[in-house]
N, C-alpha and C. Protein backbone atom coordinates (compact mmCIF):
# COMPACT_ATOMS: atom_id res chain seq x y z
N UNK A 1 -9.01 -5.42 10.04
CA UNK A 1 -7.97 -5.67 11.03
C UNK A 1 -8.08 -7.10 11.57
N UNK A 2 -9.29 -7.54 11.60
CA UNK A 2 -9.26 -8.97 12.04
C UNK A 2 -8.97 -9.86 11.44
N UNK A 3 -9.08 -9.95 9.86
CA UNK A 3 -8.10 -10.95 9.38
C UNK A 3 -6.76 -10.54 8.99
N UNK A 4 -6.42 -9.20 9.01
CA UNK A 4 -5.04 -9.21 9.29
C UNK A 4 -4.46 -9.87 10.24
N UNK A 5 -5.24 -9.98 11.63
CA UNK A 5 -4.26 -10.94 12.91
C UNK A 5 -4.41 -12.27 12.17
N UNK A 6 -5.45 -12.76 12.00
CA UNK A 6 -5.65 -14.33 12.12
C UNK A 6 -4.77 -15.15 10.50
N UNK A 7 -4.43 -13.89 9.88
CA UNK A 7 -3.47 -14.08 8.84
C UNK A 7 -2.05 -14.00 9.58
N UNK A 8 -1.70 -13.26 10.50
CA UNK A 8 -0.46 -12.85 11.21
C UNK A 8 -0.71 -14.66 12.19
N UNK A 9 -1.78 -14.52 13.15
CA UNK A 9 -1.14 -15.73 13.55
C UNK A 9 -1.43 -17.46 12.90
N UNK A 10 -1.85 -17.36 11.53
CA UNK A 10 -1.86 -17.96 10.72
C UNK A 10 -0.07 -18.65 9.87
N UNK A 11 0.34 -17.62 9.75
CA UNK A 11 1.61 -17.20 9.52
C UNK A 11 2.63 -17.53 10.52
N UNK A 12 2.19 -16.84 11.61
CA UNK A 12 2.73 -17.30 12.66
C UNK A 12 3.22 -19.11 12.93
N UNK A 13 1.98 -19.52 13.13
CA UNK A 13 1.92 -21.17 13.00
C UNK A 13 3.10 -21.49 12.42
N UNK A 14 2.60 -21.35 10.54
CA UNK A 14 3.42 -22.01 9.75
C UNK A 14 5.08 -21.81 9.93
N UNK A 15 4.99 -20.36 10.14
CA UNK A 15 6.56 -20.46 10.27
C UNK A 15 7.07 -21.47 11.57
N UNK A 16 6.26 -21.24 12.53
CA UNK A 16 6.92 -21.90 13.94
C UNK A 16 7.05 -23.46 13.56
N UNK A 17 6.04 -23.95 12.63
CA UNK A 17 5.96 -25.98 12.59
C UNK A 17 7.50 -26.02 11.11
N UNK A 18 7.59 -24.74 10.46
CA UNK A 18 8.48 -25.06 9.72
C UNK A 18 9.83 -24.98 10.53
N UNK A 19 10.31 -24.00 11.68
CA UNK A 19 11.17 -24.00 12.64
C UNK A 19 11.59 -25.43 13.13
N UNK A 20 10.09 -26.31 13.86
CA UNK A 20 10.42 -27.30 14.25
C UNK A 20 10.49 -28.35 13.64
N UNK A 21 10.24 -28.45 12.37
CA UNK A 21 10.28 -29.43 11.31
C UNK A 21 12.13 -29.30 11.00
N UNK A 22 12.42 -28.44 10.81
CA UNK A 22 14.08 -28.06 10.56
C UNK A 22 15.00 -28.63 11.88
N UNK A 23 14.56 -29.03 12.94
CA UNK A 23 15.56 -29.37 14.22
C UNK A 23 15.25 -30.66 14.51
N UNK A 24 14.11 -31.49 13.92
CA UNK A 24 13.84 -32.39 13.90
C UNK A 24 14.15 -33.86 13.37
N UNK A 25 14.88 -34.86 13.49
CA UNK A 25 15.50 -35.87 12.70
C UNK A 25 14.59 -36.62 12.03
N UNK A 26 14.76 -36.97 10.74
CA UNK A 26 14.29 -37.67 10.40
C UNK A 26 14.16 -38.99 10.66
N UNK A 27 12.57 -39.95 10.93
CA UNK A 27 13.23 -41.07 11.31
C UNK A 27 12.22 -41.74 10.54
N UNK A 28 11.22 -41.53 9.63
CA UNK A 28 10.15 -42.43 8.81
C UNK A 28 10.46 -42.46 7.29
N UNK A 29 11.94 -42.66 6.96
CA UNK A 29 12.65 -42.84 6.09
C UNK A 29 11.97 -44.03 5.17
N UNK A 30 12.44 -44.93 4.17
CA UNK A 30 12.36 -46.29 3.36
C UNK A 30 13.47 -47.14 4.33
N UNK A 31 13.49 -48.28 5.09
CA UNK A 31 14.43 -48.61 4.99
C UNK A 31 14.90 -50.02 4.22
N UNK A 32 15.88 -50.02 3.88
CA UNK A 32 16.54 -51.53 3.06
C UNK A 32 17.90 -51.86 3.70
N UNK A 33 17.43 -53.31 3.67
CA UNK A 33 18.73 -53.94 4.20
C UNK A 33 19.76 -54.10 3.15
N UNK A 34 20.91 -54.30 3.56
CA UNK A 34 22.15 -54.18 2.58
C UNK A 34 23.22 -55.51 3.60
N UNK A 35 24.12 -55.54 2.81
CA UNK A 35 25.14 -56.57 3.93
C UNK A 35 26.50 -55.75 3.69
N UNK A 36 27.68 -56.48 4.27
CA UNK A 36 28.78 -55.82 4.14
C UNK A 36 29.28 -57.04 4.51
N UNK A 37 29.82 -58.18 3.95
CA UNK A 37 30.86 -59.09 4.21
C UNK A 37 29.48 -59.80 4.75
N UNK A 38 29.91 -60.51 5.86
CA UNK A 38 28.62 -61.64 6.94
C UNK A 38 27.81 -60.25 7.37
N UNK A 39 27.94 -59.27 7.60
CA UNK A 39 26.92 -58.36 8.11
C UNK A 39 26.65 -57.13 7.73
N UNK A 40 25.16 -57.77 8.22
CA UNK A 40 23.78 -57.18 7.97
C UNK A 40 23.28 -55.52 8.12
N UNK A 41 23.20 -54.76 7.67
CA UNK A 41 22.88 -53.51 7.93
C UNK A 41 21.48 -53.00 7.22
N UNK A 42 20.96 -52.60 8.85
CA UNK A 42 19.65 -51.63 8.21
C UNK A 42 19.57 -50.29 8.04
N UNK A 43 19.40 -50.23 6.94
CA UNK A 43 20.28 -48.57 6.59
C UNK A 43 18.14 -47.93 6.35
N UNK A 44 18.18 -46.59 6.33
CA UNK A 44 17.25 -45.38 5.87
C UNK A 44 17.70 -44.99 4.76
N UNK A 45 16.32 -44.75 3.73
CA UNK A 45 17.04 -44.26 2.94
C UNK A 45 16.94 -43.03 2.49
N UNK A 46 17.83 -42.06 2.11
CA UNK A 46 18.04 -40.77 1.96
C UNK A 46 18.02 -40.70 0.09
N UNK A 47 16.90 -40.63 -0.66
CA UNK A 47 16.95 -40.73 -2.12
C UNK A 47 16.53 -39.19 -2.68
N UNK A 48 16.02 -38.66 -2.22
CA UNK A 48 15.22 -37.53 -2.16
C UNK A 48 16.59 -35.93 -1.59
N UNK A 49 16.32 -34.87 -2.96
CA UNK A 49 17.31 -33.81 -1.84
C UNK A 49 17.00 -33.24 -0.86
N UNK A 50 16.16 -33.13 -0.06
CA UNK A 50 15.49 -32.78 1.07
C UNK A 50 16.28 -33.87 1.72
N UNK A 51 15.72 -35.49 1.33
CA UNK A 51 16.12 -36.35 2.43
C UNK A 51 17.84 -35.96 2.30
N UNK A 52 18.30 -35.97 1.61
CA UNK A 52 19.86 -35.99 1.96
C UNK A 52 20.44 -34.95 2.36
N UNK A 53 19.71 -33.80 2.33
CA UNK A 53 20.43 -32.35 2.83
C UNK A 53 19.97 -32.53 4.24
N UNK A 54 19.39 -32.78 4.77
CA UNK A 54 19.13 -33.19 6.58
C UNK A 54 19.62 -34.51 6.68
N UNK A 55 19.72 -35.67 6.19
CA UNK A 55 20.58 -37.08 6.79
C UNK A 55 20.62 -37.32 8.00
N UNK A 56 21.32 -37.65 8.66
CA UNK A 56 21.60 -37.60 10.38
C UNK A 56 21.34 -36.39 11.08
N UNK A 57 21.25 -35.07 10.73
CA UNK A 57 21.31 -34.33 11.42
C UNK A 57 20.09 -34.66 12.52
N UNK A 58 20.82 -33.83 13.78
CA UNK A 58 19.57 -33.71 15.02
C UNK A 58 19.74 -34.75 15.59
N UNK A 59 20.18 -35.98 15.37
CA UNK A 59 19.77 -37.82 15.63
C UNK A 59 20.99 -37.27 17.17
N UNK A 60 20.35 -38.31 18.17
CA UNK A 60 21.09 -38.03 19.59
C UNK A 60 22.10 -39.21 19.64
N UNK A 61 21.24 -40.73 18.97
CA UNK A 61 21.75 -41.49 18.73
C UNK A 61 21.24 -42.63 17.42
N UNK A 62 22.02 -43.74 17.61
CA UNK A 62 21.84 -44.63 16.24
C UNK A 62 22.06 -45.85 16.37
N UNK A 63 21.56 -46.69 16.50
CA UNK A 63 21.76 -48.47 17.12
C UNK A 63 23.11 -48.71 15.60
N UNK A 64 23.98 -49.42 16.33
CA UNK A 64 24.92 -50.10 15.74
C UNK A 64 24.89 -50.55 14.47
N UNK A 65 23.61 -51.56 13.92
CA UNK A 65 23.39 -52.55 12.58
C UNK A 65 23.16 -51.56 11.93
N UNK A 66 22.67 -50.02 12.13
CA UNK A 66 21.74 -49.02 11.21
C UNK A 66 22.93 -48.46 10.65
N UNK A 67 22.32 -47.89 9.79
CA UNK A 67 22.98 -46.61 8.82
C UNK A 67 22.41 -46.06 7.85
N UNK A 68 22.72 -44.68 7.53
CA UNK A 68 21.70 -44.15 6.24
C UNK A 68 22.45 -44.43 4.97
N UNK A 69 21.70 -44.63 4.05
CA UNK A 69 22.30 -44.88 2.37
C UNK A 69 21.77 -43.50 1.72
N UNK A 70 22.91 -42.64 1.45
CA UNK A 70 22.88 -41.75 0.61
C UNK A 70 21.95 -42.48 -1.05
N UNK A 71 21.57 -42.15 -1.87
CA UNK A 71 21.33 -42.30 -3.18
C UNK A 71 21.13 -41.34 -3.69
N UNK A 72 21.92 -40.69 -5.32
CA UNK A 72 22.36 -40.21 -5.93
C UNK A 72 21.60 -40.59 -7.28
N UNK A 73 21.05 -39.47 -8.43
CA UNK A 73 20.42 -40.40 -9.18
C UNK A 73 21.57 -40.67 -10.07
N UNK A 74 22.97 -40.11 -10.31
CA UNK A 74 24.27 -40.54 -10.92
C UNK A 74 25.34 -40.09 -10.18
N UNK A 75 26.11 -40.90 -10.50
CA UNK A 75 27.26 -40.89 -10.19
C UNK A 75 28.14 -39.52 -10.21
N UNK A 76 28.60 -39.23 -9.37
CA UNK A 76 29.69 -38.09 -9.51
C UNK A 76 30.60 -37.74 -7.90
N UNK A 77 31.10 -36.77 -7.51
CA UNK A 77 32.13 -36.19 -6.79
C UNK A 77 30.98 -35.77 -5.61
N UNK A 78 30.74 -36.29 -4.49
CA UNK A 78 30.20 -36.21 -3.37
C UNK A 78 31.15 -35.88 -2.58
N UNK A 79 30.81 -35.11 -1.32
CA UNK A 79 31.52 -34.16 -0.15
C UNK A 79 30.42 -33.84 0.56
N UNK A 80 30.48 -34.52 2.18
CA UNK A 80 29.84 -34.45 3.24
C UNK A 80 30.16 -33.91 3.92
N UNK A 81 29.15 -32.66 5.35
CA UNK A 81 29.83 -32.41 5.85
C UNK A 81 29.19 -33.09 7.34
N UNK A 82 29.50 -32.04 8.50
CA UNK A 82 28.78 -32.75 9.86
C UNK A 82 27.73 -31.56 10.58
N UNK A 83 27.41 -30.43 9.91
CA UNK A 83 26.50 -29.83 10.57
C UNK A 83 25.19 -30.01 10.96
N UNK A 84 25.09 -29.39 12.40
CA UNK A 84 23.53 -29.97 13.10
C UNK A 84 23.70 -31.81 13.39
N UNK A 85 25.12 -32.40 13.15
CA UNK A 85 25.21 -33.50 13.38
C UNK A 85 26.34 -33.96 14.64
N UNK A 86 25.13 -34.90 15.81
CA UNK A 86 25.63 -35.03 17.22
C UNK A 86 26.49 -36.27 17.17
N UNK A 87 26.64 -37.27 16.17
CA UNK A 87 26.60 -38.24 16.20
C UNK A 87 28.48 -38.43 15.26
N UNK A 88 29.50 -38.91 16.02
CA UNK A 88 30.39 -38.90 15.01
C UNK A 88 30.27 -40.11 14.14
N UNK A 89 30.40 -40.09 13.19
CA UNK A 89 30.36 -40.85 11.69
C UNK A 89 31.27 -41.25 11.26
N UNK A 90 31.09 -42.32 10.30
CA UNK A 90 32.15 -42.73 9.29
C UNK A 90 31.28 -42.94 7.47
N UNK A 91 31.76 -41.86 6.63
CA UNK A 91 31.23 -42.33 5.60
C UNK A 91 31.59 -43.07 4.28
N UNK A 92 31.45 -44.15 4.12
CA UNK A 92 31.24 -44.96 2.88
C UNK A 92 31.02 -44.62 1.84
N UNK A 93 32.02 -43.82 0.52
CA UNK A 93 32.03 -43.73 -0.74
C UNK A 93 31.86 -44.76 -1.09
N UNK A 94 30.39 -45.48 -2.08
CA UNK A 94 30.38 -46.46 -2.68
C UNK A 94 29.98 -46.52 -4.25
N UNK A 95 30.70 -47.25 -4.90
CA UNK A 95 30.51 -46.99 -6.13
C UNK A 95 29.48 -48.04 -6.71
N UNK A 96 28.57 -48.01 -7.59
CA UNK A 96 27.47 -48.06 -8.52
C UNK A 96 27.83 -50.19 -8.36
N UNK A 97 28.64 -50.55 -8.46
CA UNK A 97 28.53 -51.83 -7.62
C UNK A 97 28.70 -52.42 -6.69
N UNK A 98 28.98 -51.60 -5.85
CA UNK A 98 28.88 -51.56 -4.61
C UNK A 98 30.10 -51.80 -3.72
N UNK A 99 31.26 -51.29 -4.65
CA UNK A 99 32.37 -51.67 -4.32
C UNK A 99 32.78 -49.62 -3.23
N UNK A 100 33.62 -50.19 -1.75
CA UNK A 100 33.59 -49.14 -1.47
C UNK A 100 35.11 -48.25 -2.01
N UNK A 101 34.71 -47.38 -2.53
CA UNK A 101 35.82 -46.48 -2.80
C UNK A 101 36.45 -46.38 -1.78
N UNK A 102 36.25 -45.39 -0.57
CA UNK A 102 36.93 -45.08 0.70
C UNK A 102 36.39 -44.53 1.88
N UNK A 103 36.57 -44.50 2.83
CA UNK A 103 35.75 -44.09 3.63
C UNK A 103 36.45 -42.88 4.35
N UNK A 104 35.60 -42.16 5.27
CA UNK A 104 35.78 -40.64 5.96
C UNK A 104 35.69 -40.85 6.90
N UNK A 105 36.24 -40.62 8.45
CA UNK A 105 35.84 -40.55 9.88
C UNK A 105 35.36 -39.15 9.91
N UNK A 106 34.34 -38.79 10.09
CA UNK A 106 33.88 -37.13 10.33
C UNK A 106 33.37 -36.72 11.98
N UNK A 107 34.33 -35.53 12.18
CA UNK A 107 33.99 -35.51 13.73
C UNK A 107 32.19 -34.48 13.77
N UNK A 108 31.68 -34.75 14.57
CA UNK A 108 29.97 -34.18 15.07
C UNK A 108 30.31 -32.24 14.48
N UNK A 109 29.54 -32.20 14.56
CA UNK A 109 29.01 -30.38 14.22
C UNK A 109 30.33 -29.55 13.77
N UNK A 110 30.86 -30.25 12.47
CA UNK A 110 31.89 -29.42 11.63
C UNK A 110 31.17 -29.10 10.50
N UNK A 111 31.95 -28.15 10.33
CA UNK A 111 31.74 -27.99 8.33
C UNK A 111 32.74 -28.16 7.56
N UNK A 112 33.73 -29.22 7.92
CA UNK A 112 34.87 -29.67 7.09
C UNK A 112 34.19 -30.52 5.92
N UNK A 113 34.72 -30.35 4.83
CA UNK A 113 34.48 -31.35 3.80
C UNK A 113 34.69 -32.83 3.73
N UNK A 114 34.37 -33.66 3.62
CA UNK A 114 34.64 -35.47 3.51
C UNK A 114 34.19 -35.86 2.07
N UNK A 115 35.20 -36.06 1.32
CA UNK A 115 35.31 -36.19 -0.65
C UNK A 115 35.03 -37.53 -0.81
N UNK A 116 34.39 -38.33 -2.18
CA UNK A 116 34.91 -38.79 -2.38
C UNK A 116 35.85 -39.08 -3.69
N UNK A 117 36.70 -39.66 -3.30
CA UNK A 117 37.76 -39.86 -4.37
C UNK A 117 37.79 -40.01 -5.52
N UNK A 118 36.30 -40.61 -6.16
CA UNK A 118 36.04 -40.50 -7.30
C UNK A 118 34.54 -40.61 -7.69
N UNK A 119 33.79 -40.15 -8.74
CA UNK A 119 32.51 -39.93 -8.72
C UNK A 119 31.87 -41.45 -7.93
N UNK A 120 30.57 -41.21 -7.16
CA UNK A 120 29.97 -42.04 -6.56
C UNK A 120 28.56 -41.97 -6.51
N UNK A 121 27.68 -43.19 -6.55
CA UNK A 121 26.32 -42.56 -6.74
C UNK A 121 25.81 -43.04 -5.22
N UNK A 122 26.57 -44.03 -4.45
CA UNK A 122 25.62 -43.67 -3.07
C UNK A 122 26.81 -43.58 -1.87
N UNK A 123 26.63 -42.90 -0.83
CA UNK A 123 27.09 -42.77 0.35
C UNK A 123 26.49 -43.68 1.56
N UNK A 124 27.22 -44.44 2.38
CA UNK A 124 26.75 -45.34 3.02
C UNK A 124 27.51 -44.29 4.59
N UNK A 125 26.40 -43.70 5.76
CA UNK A 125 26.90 -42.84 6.93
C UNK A 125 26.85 -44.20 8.08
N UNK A 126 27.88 -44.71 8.82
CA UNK A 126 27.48 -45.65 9.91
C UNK A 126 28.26 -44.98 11.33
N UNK A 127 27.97 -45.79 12.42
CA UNK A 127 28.99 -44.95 13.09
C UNK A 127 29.98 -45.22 13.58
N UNK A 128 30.92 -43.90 13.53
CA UNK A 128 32.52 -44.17 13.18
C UNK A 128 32.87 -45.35 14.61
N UNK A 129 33.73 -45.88 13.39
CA UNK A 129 34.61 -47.54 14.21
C UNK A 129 33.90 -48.50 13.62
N UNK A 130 32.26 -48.48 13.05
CA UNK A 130 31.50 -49.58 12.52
C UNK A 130 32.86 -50.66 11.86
N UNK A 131 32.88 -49.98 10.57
CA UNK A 131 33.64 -50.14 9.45
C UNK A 131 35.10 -51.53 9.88
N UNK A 132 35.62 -50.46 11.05
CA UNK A 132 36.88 -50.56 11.35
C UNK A 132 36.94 -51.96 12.02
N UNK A 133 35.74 -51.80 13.20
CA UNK A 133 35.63 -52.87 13.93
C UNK A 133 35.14 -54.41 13.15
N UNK A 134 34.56 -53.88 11.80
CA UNK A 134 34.34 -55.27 11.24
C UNK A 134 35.06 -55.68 10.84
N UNK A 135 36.44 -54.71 9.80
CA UNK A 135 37.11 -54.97 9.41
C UNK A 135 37.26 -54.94 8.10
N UNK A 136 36.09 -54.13 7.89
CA UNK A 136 35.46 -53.26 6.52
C UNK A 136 36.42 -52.36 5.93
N UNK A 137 37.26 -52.31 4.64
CA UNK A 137 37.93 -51.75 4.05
C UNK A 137 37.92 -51.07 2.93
N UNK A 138 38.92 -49.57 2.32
CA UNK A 138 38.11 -49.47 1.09
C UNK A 138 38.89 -50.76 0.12
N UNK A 139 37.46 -51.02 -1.39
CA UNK A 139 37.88 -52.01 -1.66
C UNK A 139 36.72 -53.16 -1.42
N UNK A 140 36.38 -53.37 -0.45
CA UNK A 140 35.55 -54.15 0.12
C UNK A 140 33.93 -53.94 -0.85
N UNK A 141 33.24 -55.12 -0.41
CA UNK A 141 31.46 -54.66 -1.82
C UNK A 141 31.01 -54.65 -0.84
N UNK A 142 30.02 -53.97 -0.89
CA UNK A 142 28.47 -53.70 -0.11
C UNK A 142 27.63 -55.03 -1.61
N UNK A 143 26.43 -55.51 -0.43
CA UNK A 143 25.44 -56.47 -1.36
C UNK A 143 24.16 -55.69 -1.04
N UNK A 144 23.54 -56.08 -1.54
CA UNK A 144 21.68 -55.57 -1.69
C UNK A 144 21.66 -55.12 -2.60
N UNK A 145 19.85 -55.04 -3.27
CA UNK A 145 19.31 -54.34 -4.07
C UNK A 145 20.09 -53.19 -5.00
N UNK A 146 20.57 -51.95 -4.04
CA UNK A 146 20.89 -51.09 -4.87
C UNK A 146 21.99 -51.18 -5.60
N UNK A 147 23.23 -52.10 -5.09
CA UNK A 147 24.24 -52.70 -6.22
C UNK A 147 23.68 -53.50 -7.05
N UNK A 148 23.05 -54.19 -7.51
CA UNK A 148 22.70 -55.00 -8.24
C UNK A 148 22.78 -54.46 -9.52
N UNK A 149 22.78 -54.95 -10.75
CA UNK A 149 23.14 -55.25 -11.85
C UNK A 149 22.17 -54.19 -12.49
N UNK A 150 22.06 -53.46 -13.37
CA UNK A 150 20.52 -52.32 -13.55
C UNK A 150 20.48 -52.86 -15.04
């Protein structure tokens, strides 16, 4: 009977740190800088499906220059949604040179879909108006590393 408990609150534990591991934002990501026209963005990076199935979620907030970079190991038909997410967004379909397909305004804690238009291997999440206020369009290239030439 006694290591039945200390197995029960053994168990116990794990489930409870896996509870709080799940409500928790990620924030010790990779990060890489990228540009967009004259500016600079420090994006996290989400390369991993773990990292991209949590993304923003949980985050209360997000300094302006930041954003997460989806990565995809190919290209194809991506659809985001906003659950467990406080933060309204705008996401960046970008294609493999870094040209942006189109972007999504997504309102906080939906489960509406946000497509993109045609296969894409990374998603660029900033927050919504970033884009707008720079003057960022689809059409427009993202620069850094991950466009670059392979």
């Amino acid at each position: 009977m006694k290591y039945f408990a200390i197995g029960l609150l053994g168990l116990a534990a794990f489930l409870g740190g896996s509870a709080y591991a799940q409500n928790t934002p990620q924030m010790n990501l990779q990060r890489i800088k990228i540009s967009a026209g004259m500016h600079l963005i420090d994006t996290q990076v989400a390369g991993t499906p773990e990292q991209r199935s949590i993304g923003l979620m949980y985050r209360k907030e997000m300094p302006q220059h930041e954003g997460m970079l989806f990565i995809f190991e190919q290209a194809s038909m991506q659809c985001f949604w906003m659950k467990n997410t406080a933060l309204p967004l705008t996401a960046a379909f970008v294609a493999d040179d870094g040209t942006i397909v189109n972007l999504a305004d997504m309102k906080p804690q939906t489960t509406d879909s946000h497509c993109s238009k045609q296969p894409v291997r990374y998603v660029l999440e900033m927050n919504q108006g970033w884009f707008g206020k720079k003057g960022i369009k689809e059409g427009a290239k993202l620069g850094g590393k991950p466009f670059e030439a392979r």
